[in-house]
Protein backbone atom coordinates (compact mmCIF):
# COMPACT_ATOMS: atom_id res chain seq x y z
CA UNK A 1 0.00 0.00 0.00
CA UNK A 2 2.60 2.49 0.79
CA UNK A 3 4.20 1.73 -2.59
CA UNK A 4 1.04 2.24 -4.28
CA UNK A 5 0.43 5.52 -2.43
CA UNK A 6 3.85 6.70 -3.40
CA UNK A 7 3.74 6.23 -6.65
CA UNK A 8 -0.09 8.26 -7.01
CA UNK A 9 1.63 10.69 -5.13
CA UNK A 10 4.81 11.40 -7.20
CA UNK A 11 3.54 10.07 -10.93
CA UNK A 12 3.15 13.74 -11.85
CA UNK A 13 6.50 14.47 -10.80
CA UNK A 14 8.05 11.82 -13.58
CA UNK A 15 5.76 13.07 -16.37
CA UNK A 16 7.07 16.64 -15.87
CA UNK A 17 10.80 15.21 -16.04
CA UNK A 18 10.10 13.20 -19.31
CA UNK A 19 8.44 16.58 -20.59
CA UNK A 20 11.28 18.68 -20.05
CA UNK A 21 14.06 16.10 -21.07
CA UNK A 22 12.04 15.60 -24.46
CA UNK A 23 11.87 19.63 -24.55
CA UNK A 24 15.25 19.91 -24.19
CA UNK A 25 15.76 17.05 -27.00
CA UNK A 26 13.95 18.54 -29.67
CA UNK A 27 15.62 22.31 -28.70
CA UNK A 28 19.20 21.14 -29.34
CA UNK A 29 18.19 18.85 -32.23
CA UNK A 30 16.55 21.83 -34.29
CA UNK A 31 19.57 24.48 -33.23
CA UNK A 32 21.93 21.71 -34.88
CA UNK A 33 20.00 21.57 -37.81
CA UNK A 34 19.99 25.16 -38.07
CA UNK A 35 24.16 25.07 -37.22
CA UNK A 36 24.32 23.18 -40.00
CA UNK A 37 22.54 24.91 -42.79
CA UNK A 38 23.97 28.44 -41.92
CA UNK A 39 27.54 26.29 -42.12
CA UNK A 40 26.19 25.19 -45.91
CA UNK A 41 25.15 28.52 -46.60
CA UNK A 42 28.77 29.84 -45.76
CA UNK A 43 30.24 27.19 -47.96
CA UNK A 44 28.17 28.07 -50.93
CA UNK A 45 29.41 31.71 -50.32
CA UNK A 46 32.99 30.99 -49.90
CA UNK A 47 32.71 28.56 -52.72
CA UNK A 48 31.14 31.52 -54.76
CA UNK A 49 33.34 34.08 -53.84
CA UNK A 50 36.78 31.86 -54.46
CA UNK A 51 35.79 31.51 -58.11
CA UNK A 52 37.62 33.89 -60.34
CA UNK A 53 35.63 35.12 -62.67
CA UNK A 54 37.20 34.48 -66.44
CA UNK A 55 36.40 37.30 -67.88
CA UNK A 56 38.13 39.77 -65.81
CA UNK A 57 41.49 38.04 -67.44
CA UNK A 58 43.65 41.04 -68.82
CA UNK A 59 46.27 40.30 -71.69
CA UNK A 60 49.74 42.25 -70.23
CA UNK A 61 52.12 43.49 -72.72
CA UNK A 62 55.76 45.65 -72.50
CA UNK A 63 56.08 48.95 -73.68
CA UNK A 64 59.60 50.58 -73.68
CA UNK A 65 59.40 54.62 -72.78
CA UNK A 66 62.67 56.33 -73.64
CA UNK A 67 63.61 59.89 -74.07
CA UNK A 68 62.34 63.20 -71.98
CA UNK A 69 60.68 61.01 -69.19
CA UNK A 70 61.55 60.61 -65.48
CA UNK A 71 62.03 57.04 -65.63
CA UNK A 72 62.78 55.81 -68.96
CA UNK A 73 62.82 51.95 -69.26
CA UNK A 74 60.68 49.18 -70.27
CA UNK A 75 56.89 48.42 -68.36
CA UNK A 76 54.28 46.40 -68.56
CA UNK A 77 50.82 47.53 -69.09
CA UNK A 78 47.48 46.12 -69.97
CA UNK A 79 46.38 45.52 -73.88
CA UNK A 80 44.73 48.36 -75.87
CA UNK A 81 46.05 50.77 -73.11
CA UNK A 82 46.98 54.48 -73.92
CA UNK A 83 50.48 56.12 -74.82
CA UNK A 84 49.13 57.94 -71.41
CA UNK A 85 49.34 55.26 -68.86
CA UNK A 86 53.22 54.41 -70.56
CA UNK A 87 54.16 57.88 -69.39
CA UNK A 88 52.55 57.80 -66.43
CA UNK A 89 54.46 54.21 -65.48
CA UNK A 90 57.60 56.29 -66.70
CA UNK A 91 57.67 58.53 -64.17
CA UNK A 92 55.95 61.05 -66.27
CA UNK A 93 57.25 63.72 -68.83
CA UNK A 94 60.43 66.08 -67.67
CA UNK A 95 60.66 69.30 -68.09
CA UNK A 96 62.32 69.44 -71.34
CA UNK A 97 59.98 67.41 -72.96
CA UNK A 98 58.27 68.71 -75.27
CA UNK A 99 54.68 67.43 -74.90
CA UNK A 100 53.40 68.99 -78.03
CA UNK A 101 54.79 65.88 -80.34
CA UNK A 102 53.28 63.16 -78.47
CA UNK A 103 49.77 61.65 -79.14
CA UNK A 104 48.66 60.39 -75.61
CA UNK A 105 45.79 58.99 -77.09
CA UNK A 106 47.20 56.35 -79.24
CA UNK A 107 46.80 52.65 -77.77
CA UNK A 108 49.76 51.11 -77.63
CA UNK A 109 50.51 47.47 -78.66
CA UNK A 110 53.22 45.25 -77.35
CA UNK A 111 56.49 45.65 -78.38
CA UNK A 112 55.93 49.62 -78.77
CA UNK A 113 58.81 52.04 -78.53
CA UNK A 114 57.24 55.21 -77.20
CA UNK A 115 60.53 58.30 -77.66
CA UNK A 116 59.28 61.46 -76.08
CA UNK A 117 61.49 64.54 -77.84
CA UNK A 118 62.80 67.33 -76.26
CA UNK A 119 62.05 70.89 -76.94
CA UNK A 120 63.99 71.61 -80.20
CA UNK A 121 63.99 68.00 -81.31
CA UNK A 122 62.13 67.77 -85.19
CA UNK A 123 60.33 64.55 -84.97
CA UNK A 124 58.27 63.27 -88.34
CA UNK A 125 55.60 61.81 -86.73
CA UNK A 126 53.86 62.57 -83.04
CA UNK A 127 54.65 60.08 -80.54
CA UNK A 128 51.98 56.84 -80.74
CA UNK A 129 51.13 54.06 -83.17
CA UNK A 130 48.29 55.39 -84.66
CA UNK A 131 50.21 58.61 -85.35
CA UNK A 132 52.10 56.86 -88.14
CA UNK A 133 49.35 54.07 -89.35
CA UNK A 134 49.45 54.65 -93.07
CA UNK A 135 53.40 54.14 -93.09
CA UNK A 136 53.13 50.55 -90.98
CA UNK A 137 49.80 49.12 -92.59
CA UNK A 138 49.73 45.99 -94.44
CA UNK A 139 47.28 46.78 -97.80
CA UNK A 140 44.96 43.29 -97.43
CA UNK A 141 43.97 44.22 -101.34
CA UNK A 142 47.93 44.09 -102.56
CA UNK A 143 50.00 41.89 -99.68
CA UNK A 144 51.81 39.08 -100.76
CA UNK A 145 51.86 35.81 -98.59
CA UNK A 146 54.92 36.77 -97.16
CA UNK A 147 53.58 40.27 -96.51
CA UNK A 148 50.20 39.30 -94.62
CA UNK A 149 52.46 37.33 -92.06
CA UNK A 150 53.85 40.65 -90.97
CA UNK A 151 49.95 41.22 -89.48
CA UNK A 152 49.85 40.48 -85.97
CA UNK A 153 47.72 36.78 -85.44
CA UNK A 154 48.58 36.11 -89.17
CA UNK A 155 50.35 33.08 -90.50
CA UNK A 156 51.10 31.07 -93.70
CA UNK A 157 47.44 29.52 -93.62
CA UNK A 158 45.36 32.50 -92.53
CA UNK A 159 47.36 34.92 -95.17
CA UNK A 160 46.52 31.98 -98.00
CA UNK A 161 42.52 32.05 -96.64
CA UNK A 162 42.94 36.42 -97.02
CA UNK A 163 44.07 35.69 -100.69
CA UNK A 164 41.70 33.29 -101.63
CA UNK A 165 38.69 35.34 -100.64
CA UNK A 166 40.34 37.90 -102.50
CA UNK A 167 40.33 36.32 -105.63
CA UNK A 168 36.83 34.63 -105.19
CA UNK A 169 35.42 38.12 -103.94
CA UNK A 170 37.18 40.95 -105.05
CA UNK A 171 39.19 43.88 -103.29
CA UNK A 172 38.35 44.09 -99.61
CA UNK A 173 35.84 47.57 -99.42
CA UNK A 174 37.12 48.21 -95.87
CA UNK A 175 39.11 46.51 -93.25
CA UNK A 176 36.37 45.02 -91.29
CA UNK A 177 35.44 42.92 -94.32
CA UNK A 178 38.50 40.48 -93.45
CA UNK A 179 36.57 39.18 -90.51
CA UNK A 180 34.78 37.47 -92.98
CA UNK A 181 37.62 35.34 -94.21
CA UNK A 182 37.46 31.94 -92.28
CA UNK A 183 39.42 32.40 -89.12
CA UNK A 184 39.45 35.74 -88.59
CA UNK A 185 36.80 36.95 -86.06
CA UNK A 186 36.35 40.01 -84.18
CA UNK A 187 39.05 39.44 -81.62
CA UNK A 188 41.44 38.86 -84.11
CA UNK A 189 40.46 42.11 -86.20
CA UNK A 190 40.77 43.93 -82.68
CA UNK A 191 44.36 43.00 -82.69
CA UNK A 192 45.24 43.65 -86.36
CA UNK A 193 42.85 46.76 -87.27
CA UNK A 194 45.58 49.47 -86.82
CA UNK A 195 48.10 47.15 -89.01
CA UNK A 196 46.20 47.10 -91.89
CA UNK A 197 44.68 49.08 -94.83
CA UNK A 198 42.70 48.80 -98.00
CA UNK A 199 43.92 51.84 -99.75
């Protein structure tokens, strides 16, 4: 009897225990599920964030920068930059240069010599490619073989495909028309457009 009245007496007492314990359970289990997905989430975002993206990849070239400039020597830039940003890496112009002769405008391509005169100095030409175009352009309507593989990107094969269309299409109107000869797309007329001519 006393065994019976204890346990009537204290039954409650175990319920509420079980209760709490199975509270306390299904607390910590949903927190850990939660743990877990803001630890997935973070993943994804690292993962995200590590990825370089390709299309931020920049083509570097050398420039050499000689003449009436603080720092004359050879630096690397990024392609289709300005004569500018060469005499900016340079140090910038001194003060006998004579900044009248030089086109800071013109892109630069690799390989470039950029000479900045000095006051007094007679130079043909202002300072920049694209200054002195007509004397370096390959005519696409006239070039030999030989003379198409001076074109940057051009080779024995792609200078044959220039000739053939040529002949099967006539004279080249303008110099975006090459970028219909097989081979040549619009990157590759991007790299060659101040090299060549129809004229």
């Amino acid at each position: 009897m006393e065994i019976q009245s204890y346990v009537k007496k204290y039954w409650f007492v175990g319920v509420i225990v079980v209760l709490v314990v199975f509270l306390l359970f299904d607390v910590g289990a949903q927190n850990e599920s939660e743990l877990v997905s803001v630890e997935i989430e973070d993943e994804s975002v690292k993962s995200d964030q590590g990825t370089p993206s390709q299309e931020s990849e920049e083509v570097v070239i050398y420039v050499d920068v000689k003449g009436a400039v603080n720092q004359p020597g050879v630096y690397p830039l990024i392609e289709n930059d300005r004569t500018l940003q060469a005499i900016e890496k340079a140090g910038g112009f001194t003060n006998e240069a004579d900044v009248n002769q030089v086109n800071l405008a013109a892109k630069v391509k690799d390989g470039t010599v950029i000479y900045v005169p000095k006051v007094g100095e007679v130079q043909n030409q202002p300072v920049g490619r694209e200054s002195s175009e007509k004397e370096e352009t390959v005519n696409i309507n006239t070039a030999s073989v030989e003379e198409l593989q001076k074109i940057d990107g051009i080779g024995p094969s792609k200078a044959k495909a220039i000739i053939d269309y040529r002949d099967e299409n006539g004279p080249f109107s303008s110099i975006e028309e090459i970028q219909n000869v097989s081979g040549i797309g619009e990157k590759s007329f991007e790299r060659m457009k101040n090299e060549i001519s129809v004229d």
